[in-house]
N, C-alpha and C. Protein backbone atom coordinates (compact mmCIF):
# COMPACT_ATOMS: atom_id res chain seq x y z
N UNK A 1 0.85 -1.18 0.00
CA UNK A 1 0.00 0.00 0.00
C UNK A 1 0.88 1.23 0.00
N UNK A 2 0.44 2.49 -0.79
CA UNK A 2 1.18 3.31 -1.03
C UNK A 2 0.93 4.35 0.38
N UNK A 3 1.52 5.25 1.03
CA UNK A 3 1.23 6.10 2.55
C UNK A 3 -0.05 6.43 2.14
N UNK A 4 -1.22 6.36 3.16
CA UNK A 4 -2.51 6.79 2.80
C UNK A 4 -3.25 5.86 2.71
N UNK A 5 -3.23 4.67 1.66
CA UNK A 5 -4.14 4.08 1.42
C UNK A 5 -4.81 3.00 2.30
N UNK A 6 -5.94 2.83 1.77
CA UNK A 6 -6.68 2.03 2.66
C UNK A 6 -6.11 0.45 1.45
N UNK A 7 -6.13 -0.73 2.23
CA UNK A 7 -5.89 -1.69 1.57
C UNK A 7 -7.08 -1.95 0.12
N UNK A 8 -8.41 -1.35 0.24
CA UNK A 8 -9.24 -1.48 -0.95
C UNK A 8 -8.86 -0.53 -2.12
N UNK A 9 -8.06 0.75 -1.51
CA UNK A 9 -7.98 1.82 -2.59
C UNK A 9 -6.54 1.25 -3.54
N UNK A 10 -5.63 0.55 -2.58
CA UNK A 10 -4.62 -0.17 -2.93
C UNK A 10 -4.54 -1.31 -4.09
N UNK A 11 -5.93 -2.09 -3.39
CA UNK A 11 -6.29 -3.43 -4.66
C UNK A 11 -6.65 -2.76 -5.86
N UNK A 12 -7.43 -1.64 -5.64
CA UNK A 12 -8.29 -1.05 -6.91
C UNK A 12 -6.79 -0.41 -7.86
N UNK A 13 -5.62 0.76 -7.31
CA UNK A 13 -4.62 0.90 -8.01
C UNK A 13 -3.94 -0.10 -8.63
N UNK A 14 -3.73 -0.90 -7.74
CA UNK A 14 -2.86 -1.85 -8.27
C UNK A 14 -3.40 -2.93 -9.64
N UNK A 15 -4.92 -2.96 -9.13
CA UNK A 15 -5.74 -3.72 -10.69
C UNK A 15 -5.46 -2.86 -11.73
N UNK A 16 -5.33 -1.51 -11.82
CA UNK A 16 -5.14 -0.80 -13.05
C UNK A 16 -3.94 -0.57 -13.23
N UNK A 17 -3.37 -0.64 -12.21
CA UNK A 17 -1.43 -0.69 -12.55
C UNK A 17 -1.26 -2.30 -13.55
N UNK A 18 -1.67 -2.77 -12.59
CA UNK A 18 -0.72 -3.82 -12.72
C UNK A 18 -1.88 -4.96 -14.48
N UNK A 19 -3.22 -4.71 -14.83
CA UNK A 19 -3.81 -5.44 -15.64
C UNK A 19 -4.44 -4.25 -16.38
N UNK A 20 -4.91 -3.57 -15.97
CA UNK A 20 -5.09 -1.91 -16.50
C UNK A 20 -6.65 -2.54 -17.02
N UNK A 21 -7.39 -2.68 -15.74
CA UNK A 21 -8.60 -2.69 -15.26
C UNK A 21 -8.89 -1.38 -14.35
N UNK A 22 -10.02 -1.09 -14.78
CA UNK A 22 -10.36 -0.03 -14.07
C UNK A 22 -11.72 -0.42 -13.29
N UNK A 23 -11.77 -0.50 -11.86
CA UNK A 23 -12.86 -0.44 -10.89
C UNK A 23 -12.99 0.99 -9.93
N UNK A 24 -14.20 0.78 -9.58
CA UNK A 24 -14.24 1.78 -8.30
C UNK A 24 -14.71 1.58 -6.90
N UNK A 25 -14.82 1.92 -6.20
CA UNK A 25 -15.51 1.20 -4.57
C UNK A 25 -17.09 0.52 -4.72
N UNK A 26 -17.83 0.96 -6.09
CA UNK A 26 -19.05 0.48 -5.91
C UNK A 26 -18.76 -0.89 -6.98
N UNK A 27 -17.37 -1.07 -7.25
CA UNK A 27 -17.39 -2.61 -7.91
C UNK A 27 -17.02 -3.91 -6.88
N UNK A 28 -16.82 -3.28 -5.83
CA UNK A 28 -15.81 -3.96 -5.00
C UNK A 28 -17.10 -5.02 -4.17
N UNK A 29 -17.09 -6.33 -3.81
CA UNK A 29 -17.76 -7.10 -3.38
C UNK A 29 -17.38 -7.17 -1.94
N UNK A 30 -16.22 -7.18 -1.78
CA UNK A 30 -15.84 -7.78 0.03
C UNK A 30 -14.27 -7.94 0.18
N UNK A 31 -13.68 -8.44 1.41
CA UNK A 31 -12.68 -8.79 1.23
C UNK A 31 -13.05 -9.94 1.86
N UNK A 32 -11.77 -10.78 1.44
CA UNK A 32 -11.39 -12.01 2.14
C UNK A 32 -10.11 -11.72 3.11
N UNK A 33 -10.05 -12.85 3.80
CA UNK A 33 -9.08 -13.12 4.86
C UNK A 33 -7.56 -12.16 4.33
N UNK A 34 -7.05 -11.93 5.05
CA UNK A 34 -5.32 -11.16 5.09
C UNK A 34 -5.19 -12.69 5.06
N UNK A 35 -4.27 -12.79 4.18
CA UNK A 35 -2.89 -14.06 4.35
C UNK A 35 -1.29 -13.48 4.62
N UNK A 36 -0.76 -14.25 5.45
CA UNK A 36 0.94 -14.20 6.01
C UNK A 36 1.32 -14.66 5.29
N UNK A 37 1.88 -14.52 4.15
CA UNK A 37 2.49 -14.92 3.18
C UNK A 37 3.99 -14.97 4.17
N UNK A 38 4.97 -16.50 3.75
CA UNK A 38 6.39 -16.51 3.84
C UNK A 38 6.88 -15.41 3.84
N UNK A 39 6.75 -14.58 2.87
CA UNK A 39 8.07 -13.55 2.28
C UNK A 39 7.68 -12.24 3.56
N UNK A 40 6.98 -12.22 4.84
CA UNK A 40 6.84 -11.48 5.59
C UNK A 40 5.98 -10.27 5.32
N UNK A 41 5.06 -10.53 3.90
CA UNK A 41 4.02 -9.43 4.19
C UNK A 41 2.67 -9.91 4.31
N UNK A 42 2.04 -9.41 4.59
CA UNK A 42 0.56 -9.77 4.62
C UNK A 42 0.00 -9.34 3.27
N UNK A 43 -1.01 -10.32 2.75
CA UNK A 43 -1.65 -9.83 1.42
C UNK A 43 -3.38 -9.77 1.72
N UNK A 44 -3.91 -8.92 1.03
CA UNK A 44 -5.12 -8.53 1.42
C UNK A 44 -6.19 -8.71 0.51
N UNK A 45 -6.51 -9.88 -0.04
CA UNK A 45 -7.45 -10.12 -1.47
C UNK A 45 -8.70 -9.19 -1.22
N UNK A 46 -9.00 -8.46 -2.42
CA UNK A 46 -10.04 -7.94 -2.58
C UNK A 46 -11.05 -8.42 -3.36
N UNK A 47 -12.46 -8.72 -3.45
CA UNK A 47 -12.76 -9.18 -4.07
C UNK A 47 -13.39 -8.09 -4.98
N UNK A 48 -13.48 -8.16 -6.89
CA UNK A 48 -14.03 -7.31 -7.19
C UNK A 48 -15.11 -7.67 -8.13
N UNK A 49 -16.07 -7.26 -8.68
CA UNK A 49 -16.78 -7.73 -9.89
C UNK A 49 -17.34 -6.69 -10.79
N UNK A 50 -17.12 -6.63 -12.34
CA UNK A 50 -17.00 -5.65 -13.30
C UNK A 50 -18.00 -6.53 -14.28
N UNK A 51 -19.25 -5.70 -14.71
CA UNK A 51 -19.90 -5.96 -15.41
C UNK A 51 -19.23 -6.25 -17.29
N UNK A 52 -18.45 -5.31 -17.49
CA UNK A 52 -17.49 -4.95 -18.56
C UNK A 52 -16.28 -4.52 -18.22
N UNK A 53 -15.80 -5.38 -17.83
CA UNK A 53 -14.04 -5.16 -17.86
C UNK A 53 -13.03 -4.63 -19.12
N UNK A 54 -13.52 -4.75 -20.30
CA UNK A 54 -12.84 -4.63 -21.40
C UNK A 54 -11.77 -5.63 -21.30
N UNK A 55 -10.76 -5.43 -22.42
CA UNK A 55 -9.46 -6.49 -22.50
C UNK A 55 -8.47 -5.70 -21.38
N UNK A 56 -7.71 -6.91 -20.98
CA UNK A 56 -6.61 -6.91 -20.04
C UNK A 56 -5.22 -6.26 -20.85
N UNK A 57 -4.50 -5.04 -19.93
CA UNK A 57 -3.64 -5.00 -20.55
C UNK A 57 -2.34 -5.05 -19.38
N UNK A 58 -1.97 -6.20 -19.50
CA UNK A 58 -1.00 -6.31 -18.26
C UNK A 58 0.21 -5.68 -18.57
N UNK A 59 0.80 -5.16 -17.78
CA UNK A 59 2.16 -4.28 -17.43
C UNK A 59 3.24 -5.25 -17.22
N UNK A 60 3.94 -5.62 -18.72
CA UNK A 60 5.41 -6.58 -18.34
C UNK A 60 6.26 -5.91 -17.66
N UNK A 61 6.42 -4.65 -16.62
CA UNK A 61 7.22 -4.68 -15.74
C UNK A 61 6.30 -4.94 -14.62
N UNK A 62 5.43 -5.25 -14.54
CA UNK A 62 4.77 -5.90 -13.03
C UNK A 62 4.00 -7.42 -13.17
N UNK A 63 3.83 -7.50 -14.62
CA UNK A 63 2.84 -9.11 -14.48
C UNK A 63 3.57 -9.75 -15.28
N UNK A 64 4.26 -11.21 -15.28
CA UNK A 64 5.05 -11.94 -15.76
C UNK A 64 4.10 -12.83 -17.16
N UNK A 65 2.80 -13.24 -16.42
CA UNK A 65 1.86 -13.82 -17.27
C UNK A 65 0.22 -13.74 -16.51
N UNK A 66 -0.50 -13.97 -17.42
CA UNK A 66 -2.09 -14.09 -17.00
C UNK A 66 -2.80 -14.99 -17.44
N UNK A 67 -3.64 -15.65 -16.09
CA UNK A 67 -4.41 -17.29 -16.41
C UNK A 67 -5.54 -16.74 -15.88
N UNK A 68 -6.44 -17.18 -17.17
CA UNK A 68 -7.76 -17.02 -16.76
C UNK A 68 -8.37 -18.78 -16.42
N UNK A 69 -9.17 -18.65 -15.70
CA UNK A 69 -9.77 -19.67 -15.55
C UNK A 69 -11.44 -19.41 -14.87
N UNK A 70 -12.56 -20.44 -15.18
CA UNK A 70 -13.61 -20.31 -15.39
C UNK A 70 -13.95 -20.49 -13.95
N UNK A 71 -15.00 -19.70 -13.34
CA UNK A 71 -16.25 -20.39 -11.95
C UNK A 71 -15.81 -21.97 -11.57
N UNK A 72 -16.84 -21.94 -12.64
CA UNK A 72 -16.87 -23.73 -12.80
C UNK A 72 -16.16 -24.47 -12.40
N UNK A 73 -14.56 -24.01 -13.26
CA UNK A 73 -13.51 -25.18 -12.81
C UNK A 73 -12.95 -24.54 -11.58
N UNK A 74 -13.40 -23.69 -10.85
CA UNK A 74 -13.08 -23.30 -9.60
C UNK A 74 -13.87 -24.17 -8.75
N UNK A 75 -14.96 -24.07 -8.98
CA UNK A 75 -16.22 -24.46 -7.70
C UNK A 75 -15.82 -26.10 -8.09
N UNK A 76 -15.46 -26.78 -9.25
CA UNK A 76 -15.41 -28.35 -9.67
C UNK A 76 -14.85 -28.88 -8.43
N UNK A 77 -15.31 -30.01 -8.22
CA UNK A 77 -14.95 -31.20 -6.93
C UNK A 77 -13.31 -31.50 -6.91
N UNK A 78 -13.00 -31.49 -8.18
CA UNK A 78 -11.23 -31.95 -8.49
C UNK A 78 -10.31 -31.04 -8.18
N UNK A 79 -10.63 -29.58 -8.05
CA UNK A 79 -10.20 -28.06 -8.34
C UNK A 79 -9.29 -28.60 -6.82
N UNK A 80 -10.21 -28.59 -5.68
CA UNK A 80 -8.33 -28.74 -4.49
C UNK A 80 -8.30 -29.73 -4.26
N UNK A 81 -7.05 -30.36 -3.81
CA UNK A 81 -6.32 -31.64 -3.43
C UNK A 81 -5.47 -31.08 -2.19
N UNK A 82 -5.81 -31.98 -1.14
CA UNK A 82 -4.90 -31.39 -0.18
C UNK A 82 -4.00 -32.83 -0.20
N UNK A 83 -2.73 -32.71 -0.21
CA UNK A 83 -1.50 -33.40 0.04
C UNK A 83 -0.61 -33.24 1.11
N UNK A 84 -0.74 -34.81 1.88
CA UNK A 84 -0.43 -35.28 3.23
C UNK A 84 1.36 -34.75 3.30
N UNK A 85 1.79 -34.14 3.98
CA UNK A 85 3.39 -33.98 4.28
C UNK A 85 4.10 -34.84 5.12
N UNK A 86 4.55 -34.93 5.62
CA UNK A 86 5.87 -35.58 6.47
C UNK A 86 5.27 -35.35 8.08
N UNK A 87 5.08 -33.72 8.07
CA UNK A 87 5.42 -33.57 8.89
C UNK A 87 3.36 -33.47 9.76
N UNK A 88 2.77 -34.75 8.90
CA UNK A 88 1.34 -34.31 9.23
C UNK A 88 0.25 -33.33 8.76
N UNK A 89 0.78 -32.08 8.62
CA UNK A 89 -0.14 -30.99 7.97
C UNK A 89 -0.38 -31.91 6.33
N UNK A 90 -1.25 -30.43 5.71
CA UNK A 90 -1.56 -30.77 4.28
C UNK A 90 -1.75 -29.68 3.63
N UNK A 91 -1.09 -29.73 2.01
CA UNK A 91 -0.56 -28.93 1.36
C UNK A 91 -1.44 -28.51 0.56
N UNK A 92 -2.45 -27.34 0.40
CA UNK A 92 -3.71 -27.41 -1.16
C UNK A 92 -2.93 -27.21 -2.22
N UNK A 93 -3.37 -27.59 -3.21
CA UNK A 93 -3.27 -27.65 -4.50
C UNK A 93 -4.42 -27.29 -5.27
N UNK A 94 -4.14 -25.92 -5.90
CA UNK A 94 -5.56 -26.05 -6.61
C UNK A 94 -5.58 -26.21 -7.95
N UNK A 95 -5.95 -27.63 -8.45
CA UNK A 95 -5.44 -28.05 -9.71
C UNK A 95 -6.90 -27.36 -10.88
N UNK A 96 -6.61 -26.33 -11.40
CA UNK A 96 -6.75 -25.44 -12.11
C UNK A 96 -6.81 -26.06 -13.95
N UNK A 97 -5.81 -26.12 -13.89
CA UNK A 97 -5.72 -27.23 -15.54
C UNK A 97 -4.88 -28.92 -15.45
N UNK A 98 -4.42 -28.81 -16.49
CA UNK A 98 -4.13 -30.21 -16.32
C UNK A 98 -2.63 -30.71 -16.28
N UNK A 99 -2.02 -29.04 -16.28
CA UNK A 99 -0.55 -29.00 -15.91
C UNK A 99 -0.69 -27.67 -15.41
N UNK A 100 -1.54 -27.18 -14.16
CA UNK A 100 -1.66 -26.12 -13.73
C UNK A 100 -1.78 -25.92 -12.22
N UNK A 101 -1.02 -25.99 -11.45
CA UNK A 101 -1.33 -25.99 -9.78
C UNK A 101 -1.21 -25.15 -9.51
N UNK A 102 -1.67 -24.42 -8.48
CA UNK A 102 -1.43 -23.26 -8.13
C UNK A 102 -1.55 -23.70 -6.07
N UNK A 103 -0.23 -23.17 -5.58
CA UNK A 103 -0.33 -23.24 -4.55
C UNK A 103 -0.35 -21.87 -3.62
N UNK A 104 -0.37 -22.31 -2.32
CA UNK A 104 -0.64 -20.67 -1.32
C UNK A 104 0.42 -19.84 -1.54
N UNK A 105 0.27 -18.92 -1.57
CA UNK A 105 -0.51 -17.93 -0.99
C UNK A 105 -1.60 -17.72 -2.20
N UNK A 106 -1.31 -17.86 -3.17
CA UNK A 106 -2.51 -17.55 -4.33
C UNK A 106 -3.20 -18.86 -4.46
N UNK A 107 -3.11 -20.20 -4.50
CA UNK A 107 -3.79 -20.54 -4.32
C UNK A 107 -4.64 -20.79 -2.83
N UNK A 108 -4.53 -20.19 -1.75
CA UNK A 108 -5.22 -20.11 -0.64
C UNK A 108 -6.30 -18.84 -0.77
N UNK A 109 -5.80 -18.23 -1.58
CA UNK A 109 -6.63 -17.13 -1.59
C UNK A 109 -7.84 -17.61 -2.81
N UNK A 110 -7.38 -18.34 -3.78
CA UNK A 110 -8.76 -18.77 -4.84
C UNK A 110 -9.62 -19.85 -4.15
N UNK A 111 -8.94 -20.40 -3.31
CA UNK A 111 -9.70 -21.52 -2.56
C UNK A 111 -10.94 -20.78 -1.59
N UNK A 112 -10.27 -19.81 -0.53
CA UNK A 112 -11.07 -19.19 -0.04
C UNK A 112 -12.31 -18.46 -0.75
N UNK A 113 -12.21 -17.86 -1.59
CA UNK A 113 -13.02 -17.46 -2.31
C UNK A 113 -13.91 -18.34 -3.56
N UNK A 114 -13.25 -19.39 -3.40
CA UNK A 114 -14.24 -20.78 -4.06
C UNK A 114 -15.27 -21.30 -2.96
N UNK A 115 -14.76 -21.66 -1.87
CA UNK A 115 -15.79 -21.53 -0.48
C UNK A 115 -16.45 -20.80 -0.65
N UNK A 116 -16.15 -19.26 0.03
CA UNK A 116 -16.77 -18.91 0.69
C UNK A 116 -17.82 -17.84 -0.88
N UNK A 117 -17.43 -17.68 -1.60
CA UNK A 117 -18.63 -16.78 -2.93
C UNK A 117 -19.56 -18.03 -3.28
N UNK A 118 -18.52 -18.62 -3.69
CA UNK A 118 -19.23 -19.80 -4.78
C UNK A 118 -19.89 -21.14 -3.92
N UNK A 119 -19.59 -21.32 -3.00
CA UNK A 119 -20.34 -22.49 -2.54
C UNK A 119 -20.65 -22.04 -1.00
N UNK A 120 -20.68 -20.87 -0.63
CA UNK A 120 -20.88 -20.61 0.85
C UNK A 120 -20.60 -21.19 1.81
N UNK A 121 -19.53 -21.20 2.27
CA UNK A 121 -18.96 -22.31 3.37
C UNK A 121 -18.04 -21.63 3.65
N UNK A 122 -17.81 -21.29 5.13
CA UNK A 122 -17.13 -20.43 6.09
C UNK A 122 -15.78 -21.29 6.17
N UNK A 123 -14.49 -20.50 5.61
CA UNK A 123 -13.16 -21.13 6.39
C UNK A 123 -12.57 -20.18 6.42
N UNK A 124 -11.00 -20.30 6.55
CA UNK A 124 -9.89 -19.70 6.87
C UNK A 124 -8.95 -20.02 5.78
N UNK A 125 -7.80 -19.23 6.20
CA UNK A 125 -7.18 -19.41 5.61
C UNK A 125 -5.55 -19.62 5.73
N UNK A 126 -5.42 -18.65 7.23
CA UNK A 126 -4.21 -18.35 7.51
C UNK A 126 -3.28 -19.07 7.99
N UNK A 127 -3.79 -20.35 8.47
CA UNK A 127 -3.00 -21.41 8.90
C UNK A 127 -2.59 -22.56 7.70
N UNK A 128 -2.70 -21.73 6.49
CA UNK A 128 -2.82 -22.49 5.55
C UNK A 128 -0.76 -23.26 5.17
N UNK A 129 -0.39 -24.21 5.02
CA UNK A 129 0.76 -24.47 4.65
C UNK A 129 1.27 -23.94 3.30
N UNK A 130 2.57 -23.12 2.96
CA UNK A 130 3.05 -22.62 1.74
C UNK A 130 4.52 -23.68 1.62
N UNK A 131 4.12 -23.82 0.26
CA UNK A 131 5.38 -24.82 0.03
C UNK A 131 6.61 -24.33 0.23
N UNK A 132 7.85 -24.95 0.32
CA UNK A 132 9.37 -24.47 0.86
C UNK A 132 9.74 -23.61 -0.36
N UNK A 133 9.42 -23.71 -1.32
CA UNK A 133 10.26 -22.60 -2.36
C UNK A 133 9.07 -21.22 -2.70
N UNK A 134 8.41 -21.20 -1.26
CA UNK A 134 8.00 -19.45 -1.66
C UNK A 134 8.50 -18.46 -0.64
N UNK A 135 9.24 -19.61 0.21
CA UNK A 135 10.16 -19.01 1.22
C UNK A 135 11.35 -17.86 0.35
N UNK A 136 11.39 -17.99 -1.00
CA UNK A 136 13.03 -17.78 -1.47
C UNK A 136 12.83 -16.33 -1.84
């Protein structure tokens, strides 16, 4: 967040920085949970919804690539896999395509919001396990 901002005015800049979407506070649906991300910051998903978004124009000095993916194969029964560790806990996976995983912190955050929009069911998130290489 830039000095000033509230974490929503932040999501909303940063959607037009960073995909060059433009929303405003009356697009904004809710937030979800803060996640502790490894790398020591907290991230603050916003949720937003745009009747007409127009095309995406992502900023190659801030977005590397962009995956769209459908409701559907969000809310689908196959979409998380949690995987048993060593050490007891379990790891989500949110298998997205068919060479596509996406793990926490982003995938904790699509999970949460696959719960809790799309199928209404209250969880968390923050105790969620992040694999060893988002430590780096």
């Amino acid at each position: 967040m830039d000095a000033g901002e509230t974490p929503v005015e932040a999501a909303l800049r940063e959607l037009r920085e960073e995909v060059g979407l433009e929303a405003g506070p009356g697009d904004v649906l809710g937030r979800l949970d803060d996640f502790p991300a490894a790398s020591g910051f907290a991230i603050t998903p916003v949720v937003v919804a745009l009747d007409s978004p127009g095309p995406l124009r992502p900023d190659p000095a801030e977005v590397h690539s962009v995956h769209l993916v459908t409701l559907r194969r969000l809310a689908a029964d196959d979409t998380p896999r949690w995987v048993p560790q060593l050490d007891g806990g379990h790891l989500l996976q949110m298998r997205l395509g068919p060479e596509w995983i996406v793990h926490a912190p982003t995938g904790a955050m699509l999970w949460q919001f696959r719960e809790v929009v799309l199928l209404g069911r209250e969880v968390r998130v923050a105790g969620l396990i992040q694999p060893d290489w988002t430590r780096i």
